[in-house]
PDB file of N, CA and C in Angstrom:
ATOM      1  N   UNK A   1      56.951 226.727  32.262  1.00  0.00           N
ATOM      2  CA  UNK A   1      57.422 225.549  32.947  1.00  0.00           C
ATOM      3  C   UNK A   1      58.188 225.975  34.184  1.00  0.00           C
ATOM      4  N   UNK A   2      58.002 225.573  35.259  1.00  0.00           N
ATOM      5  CA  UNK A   2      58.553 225.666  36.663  1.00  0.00           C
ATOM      6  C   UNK A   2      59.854 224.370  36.813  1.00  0.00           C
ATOM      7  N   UNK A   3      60.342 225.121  38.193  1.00  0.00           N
ATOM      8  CA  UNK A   3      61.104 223.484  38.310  1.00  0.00           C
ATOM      9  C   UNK A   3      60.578 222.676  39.099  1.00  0.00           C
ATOM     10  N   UNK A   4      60.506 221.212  38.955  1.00  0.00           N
ATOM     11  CA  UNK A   4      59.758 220.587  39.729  1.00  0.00           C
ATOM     12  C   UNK A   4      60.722 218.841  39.804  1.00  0.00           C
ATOM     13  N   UNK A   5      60.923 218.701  40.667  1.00  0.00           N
ATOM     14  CA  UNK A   5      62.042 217.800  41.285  1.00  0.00           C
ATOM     15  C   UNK A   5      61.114 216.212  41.132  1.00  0.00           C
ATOM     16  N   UNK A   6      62.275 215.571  39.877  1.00  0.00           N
ATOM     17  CA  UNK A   6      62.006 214.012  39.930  1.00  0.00           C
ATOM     18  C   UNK A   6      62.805 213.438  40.569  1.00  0.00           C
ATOM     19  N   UNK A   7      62.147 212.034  40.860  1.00  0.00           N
ATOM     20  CA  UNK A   7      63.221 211.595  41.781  1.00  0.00           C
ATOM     21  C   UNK A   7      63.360 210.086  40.857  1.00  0.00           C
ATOM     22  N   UNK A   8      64.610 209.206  41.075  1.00  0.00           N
ATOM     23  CA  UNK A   8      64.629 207.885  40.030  1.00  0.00           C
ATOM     24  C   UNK A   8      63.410 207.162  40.231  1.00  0.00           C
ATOM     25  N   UNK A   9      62.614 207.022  39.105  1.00  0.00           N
ATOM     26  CA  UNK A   9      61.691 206.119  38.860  1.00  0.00           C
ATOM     27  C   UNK A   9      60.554 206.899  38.605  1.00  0.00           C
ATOM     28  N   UNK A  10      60.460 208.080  39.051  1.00  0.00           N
ATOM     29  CA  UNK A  10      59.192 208.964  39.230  1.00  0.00           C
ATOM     30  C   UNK A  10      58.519 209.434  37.809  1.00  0.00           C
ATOM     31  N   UNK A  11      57.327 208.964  37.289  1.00  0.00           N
ATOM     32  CA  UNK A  11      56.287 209.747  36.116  1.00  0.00           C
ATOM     33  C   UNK A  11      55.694 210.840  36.455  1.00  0.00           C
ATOM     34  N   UNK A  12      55.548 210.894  38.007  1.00  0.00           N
ATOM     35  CA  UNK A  12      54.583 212.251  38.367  1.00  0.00           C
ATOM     36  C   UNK A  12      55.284 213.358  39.220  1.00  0.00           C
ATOM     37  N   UNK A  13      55.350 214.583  38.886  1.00  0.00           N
ATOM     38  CA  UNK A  13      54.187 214.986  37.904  1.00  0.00           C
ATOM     39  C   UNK A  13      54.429 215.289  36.167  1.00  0.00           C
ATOM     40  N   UNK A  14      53.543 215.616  35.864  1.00  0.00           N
ATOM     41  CA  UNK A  14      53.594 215.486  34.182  1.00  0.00           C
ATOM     42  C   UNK A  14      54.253 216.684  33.795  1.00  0.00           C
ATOM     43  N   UNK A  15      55.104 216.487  33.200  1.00  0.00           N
ATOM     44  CA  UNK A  15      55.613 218.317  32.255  1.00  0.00           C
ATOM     45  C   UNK A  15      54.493 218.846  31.612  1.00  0.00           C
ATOM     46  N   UNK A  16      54.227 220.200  32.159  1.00  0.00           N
ATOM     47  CA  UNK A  16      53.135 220.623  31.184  1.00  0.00           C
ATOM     48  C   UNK A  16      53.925 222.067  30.532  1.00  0.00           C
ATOM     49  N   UNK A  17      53.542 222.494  29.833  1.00  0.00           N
ATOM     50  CA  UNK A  17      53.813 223.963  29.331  1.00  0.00           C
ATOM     51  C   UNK A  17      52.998 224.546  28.041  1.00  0.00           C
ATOM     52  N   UNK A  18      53.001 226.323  28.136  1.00  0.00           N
ATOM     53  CA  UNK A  18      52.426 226.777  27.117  1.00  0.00           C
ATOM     54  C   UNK A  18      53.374 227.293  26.183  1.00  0.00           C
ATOM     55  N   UNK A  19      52.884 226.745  24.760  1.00  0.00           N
ATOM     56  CA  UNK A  19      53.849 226.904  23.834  1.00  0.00           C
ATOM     57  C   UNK A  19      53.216 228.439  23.184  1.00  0.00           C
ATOM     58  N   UNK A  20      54.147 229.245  22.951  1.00  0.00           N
ATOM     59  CA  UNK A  20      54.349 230.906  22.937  1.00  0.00           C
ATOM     60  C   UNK A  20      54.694 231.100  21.625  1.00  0.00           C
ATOM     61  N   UNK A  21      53.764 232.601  20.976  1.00  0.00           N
ATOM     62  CA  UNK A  21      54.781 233.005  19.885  1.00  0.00           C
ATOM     63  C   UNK A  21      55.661 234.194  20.540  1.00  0.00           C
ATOM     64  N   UNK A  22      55.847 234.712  19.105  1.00  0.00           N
ATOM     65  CA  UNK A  22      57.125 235.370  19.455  1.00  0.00           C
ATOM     66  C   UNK A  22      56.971 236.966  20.376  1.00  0.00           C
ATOM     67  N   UNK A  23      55.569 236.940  20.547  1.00  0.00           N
ATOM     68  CA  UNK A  23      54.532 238.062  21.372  1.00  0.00           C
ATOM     69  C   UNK A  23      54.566 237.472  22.719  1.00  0.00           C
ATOM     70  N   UNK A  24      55.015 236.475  22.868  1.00  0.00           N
ATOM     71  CA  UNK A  24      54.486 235.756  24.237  1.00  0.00           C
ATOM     72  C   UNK A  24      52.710 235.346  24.274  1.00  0.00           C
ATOM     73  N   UNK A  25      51.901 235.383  22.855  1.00  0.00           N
ATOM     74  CA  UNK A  25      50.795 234.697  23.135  1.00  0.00           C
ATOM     75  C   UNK A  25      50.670 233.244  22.870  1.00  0.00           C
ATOM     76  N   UNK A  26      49.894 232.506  23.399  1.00  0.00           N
ATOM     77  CA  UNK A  26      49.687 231.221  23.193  1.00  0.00           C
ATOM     78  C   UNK A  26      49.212 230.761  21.611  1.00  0.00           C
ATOM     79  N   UNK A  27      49.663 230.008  21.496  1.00  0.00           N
ATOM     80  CA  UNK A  27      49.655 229.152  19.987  1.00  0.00           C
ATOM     81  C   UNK A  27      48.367 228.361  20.081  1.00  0.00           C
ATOM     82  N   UNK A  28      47.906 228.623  19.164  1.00  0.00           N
ATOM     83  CA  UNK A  28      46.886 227.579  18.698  1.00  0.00           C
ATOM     84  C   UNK A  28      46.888 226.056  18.342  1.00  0.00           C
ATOM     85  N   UNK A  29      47.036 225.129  18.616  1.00  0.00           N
ATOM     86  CA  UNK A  29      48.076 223.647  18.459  1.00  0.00           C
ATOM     87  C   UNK A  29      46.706 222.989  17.611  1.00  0.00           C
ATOM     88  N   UNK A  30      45.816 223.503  17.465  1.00  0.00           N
ATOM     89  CA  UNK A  30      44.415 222.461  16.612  1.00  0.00           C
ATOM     90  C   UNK A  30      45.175 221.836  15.388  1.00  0.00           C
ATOM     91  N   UNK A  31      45.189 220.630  15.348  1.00  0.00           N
ATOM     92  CA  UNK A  31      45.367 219.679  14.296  1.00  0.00           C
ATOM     93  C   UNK A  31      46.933 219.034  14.921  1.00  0.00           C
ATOM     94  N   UNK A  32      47.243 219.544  15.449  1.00  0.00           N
ATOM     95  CA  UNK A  32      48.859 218.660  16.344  1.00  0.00           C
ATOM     96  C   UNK A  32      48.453 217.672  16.773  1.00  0.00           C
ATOM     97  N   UNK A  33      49.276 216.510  16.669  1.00  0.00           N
ATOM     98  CA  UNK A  33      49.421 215.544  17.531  1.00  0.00           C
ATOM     99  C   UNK A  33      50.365 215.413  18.533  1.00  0.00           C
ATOM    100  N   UNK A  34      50.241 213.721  18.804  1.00  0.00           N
ATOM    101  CA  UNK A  34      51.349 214.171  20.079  1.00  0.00           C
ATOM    102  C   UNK A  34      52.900 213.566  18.961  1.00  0.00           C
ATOM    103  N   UNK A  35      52.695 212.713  17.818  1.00  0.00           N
ATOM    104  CA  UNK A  35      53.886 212.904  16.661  1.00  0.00           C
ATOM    105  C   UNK A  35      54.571 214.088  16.444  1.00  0.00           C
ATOM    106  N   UNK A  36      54.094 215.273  16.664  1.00  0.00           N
ATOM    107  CA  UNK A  36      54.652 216.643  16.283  1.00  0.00           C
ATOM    108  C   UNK A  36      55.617 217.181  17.400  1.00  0.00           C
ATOM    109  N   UNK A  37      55.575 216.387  18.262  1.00  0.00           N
ATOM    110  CA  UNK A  37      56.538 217.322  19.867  1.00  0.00           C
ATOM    111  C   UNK A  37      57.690 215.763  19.854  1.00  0.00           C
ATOM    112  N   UNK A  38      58.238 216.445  21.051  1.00  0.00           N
ATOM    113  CA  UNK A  38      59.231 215.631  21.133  1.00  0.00           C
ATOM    114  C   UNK A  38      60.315 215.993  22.414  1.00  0.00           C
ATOM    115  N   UNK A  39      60.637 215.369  23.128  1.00  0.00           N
ATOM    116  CA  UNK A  39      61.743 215.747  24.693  1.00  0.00           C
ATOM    117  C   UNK A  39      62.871 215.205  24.262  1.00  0.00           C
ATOM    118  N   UNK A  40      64.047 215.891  24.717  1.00  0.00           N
ATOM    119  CA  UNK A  40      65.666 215.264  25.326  1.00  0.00           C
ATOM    120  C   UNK A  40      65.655 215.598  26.422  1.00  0.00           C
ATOM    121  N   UNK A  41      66.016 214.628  26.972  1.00  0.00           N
ATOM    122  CA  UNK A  41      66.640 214.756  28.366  1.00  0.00           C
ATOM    123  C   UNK A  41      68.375 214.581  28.579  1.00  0.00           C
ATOM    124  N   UNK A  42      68.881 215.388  29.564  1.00  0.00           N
ATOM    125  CA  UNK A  42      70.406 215.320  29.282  1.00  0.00           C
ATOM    126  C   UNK A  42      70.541 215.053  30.818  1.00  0.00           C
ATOM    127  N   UNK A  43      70.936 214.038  31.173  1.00  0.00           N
ATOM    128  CA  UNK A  43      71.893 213.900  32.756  1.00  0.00           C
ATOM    129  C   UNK A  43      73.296 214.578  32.731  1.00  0.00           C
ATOM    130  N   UNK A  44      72.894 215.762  33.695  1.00  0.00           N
ATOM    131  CA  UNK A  44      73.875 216.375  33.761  1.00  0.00           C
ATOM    132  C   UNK A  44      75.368 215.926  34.667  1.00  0.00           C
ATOM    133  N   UNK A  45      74.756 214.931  35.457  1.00  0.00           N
ATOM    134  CA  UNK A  45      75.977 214.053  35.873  1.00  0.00           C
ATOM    135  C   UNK A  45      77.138 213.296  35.294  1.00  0.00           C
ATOM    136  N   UNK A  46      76.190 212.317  33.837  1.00  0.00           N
ATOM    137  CA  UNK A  46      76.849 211.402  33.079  1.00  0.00           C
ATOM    138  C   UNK A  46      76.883 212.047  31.527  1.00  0.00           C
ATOM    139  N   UNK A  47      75.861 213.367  31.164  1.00  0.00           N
ATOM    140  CA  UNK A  47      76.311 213.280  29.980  1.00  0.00           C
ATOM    141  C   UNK A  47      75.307 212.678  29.215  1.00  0.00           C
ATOM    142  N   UNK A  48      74.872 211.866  29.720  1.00  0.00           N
ATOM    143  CA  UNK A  48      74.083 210.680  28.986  1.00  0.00           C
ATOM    144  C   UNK A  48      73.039 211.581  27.924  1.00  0.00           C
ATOM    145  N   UNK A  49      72.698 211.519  26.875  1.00  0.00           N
ATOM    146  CA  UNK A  49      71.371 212.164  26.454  1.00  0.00           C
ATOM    147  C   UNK A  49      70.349 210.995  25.390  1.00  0.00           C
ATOM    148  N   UNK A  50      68.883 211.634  25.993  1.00  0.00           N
ATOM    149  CA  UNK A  50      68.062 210.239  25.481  1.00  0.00           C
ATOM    150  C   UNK A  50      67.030 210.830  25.187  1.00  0.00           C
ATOM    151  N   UNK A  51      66.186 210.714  24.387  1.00  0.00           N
ATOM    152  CA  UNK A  51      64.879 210.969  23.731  1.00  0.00           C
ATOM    153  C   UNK A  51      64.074 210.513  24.772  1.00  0.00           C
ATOM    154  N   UNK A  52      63.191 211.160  25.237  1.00  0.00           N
ATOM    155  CA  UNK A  52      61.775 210.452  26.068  1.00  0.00           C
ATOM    156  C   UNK A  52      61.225 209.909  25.601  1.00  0.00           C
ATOM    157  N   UNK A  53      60.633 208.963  26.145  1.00  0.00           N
ATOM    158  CA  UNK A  53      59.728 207.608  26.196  1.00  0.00           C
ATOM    159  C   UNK A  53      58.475 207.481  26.300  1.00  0.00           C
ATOM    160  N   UNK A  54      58.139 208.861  27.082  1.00  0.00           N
ATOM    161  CA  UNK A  54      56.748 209.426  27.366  1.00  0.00           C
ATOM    162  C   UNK A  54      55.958 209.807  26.210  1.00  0.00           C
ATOM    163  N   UNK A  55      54.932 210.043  26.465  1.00  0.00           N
ATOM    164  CA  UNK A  55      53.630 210.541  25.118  1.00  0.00           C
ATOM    165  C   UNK A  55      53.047 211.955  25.666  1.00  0.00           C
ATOM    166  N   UNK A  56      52.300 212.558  24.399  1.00  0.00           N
ATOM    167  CA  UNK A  56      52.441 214.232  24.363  1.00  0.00           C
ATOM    168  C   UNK A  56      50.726 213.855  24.550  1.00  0.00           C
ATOM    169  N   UNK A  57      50.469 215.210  25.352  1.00  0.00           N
ATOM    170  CA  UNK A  57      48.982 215.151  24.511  1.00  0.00           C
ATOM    171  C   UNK A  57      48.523 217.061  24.864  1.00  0.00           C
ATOM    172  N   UNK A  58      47.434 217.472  23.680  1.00  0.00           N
ATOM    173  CA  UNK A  58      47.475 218.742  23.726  1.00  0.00           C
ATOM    174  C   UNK A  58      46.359 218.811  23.916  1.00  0.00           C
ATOM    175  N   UNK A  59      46.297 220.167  24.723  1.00  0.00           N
ATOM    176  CA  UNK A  59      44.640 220.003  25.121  1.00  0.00           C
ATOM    177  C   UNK A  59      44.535 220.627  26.912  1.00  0.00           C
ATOM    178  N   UNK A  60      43.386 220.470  27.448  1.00  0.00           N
ATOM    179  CA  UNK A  60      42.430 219.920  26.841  1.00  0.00           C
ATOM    180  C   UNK A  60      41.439 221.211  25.486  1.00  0.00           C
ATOM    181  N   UNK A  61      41.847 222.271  25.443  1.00  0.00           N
ATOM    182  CA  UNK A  61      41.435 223.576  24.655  1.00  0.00           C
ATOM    183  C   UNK A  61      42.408 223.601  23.777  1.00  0.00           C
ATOM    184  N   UNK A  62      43.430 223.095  22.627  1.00  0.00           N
ATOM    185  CA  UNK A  62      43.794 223.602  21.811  1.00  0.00           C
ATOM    186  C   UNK A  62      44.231 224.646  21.406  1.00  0.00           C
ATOM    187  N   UNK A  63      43.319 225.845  21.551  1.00  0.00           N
ATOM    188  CA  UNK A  63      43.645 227.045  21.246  1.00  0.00           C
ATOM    189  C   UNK A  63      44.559 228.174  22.225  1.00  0.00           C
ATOM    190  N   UNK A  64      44.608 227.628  23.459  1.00  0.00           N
ATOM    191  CA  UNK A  64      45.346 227.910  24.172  1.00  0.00           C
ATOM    192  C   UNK A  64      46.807 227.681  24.486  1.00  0.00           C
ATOM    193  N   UNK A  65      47.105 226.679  23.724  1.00  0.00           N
ATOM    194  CA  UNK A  65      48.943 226.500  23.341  1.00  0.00           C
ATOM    195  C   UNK A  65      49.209 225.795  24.869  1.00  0.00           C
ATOM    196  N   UNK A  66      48.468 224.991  25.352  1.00  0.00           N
ATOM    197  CA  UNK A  66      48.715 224.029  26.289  1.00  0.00           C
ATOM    198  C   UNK A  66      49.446 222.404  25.696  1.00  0.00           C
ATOM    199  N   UNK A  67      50.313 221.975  26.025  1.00  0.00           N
ATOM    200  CA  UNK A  67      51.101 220.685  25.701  1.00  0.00           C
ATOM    201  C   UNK A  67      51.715 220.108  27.204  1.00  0.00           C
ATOM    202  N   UNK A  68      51.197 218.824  27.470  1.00  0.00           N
ATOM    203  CA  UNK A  68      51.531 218.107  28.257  1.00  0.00           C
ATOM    204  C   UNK A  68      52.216 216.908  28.004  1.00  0.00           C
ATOM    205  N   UNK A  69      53.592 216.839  28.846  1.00  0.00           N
ATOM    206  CA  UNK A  69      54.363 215.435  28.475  1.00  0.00           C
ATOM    207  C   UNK A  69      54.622 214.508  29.681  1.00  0.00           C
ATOM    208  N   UNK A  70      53.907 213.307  29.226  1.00  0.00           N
ATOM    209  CA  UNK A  70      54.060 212.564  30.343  1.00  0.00           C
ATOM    210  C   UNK A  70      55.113 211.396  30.662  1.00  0.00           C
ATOM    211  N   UNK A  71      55.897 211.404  31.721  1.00  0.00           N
ATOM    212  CA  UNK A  71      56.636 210.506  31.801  1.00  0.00           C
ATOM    213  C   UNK A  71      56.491 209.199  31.295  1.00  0.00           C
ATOM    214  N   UNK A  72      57.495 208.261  31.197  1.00  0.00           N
ATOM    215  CA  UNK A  72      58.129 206.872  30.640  1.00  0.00           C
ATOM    216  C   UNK A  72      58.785 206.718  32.528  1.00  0.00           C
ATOM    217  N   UNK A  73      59.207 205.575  32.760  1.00  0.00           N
ATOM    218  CA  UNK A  73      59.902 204.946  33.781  1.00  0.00           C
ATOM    219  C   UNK A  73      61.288 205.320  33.282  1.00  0.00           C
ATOM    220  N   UNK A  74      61.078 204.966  32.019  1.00  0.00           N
ATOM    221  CA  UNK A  74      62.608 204.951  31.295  1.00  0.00           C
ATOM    222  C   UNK A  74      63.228 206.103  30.962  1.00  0.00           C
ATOM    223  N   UNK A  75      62.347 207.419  31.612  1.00  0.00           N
ATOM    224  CA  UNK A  75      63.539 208.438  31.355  1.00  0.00           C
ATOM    225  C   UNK A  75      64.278 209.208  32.724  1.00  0.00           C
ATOM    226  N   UNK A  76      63.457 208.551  33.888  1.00  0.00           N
ATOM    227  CA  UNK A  76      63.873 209.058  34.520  1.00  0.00           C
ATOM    228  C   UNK A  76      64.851 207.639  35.363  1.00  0.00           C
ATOM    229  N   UNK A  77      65.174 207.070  34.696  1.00  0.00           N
ATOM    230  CA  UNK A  77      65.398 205.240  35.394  1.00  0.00           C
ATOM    231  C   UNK A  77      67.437 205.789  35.784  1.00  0.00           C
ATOM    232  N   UNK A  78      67.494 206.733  35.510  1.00  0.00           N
ATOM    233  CA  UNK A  78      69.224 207.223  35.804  1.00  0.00           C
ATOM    234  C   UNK A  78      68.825 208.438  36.576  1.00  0.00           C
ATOM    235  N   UNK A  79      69.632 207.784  38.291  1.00  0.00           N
ATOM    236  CA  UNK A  79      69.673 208.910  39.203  1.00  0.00           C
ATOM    237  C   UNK A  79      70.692 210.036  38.387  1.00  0.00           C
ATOM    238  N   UNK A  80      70.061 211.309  38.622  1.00  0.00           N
ATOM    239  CA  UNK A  80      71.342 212.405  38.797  1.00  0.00           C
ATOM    240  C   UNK A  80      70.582 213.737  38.423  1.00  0.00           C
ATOM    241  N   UNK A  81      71.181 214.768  38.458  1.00  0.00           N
ATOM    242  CA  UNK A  81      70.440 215.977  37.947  1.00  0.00           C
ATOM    243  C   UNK A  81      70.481 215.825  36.403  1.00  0.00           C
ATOM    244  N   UNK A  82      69.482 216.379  35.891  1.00  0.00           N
ATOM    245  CA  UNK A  82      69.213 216.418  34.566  1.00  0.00           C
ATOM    246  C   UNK A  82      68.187 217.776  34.007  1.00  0.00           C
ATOM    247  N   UNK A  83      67.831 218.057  32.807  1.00  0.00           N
ATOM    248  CA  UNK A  83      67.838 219.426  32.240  1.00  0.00           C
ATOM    249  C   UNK A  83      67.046 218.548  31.270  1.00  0.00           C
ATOM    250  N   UNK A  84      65.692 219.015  30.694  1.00  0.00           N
ATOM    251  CA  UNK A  84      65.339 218.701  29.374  1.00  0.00           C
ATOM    252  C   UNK A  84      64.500 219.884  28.554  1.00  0.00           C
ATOM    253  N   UNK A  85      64.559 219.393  27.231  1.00  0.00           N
ATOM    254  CA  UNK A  85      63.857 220.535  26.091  1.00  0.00           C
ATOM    255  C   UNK A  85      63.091 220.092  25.395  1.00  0.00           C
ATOM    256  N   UNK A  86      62.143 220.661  24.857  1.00  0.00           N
ATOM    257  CA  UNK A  86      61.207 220.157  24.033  1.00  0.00           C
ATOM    258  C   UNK A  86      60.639 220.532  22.675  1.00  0.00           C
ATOM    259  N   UNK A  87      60.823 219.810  21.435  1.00  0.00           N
ATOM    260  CA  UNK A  87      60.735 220.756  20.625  1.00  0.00           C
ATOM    261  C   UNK A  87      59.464 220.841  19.889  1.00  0.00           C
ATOM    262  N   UNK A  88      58.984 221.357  18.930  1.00  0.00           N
ATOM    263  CA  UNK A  88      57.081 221.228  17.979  1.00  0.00           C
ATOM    264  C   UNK A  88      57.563 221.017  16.209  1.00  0.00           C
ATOM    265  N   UNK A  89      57.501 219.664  15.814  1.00  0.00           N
ATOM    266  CA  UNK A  89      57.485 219.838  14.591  1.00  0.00           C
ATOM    267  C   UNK A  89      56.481 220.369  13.909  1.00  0.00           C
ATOM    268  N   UNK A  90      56.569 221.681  13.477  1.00  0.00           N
ATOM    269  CA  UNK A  90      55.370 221.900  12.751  1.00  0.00           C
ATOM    270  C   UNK A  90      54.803 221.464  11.476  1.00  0.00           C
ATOM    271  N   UNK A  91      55.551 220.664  10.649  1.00  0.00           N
ATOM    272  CA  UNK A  91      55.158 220.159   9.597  1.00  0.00           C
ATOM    273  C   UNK A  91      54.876 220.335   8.600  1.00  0.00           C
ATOM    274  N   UNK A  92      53.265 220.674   8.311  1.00  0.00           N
ATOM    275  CA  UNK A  92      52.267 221.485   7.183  1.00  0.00           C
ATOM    276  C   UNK A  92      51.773 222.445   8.225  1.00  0.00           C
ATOM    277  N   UNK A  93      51.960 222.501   9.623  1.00  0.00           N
ATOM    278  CA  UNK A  93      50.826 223.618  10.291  1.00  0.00           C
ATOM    279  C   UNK A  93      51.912 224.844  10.300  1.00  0.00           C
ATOM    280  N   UNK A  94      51.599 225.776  10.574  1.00  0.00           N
ATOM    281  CA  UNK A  94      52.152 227.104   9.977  1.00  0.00           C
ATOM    282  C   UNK A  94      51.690 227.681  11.893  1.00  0.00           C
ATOM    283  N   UNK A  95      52.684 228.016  12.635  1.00  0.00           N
ATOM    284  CA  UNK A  95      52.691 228.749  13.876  1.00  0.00           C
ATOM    285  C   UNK A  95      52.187 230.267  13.476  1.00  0.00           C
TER     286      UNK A  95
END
């Protein structure tokens, strides 16, 4: 993931990133949904912290540990600098 500057109101562009093991190779995500991921976003101005609003989707190869998250209006709807993380419930799938 790079940094890449939203501005209030902005969905584009989409967070993308490759999710890594502990080798630095790409994860295999076959059978994930986009239920299994999940964003916080923290405004580092106010403090504020909020779950994203946006939807996940993995792909388009699976096996390559590609995950894309796409904006909501509603997470970026508070001007200020902000910082977010993302996490993978793995569930029953085994990384």
């Amino acid at each position: 993931m790079g940094i890449s500057p939203l501005y209030q109101g902005d969905t584009l562009p989409a967070l993308q990133a490759t999710i890594l093991d502990d080798s630095n190779n790409p994860l295999d995500l076959t059978g994930l949904t986009l239920t299994n991921f999940s964003v916080v976003i923290k405004n580092l101005y106010t403090g504020q912290v909020l779950t994203g609003a946006g939807f996940w989707t993995v792909g388009p190869d699976p096996t390559k540990g590609v995950v894309t998250y796409s904006w909501n209006a509603a997470d970026t709807a508070t001007a200020g600098a902000g910082s977010n993380s993302g996490a993978v419930d793995w569930g029953r799938f085994s990384p």
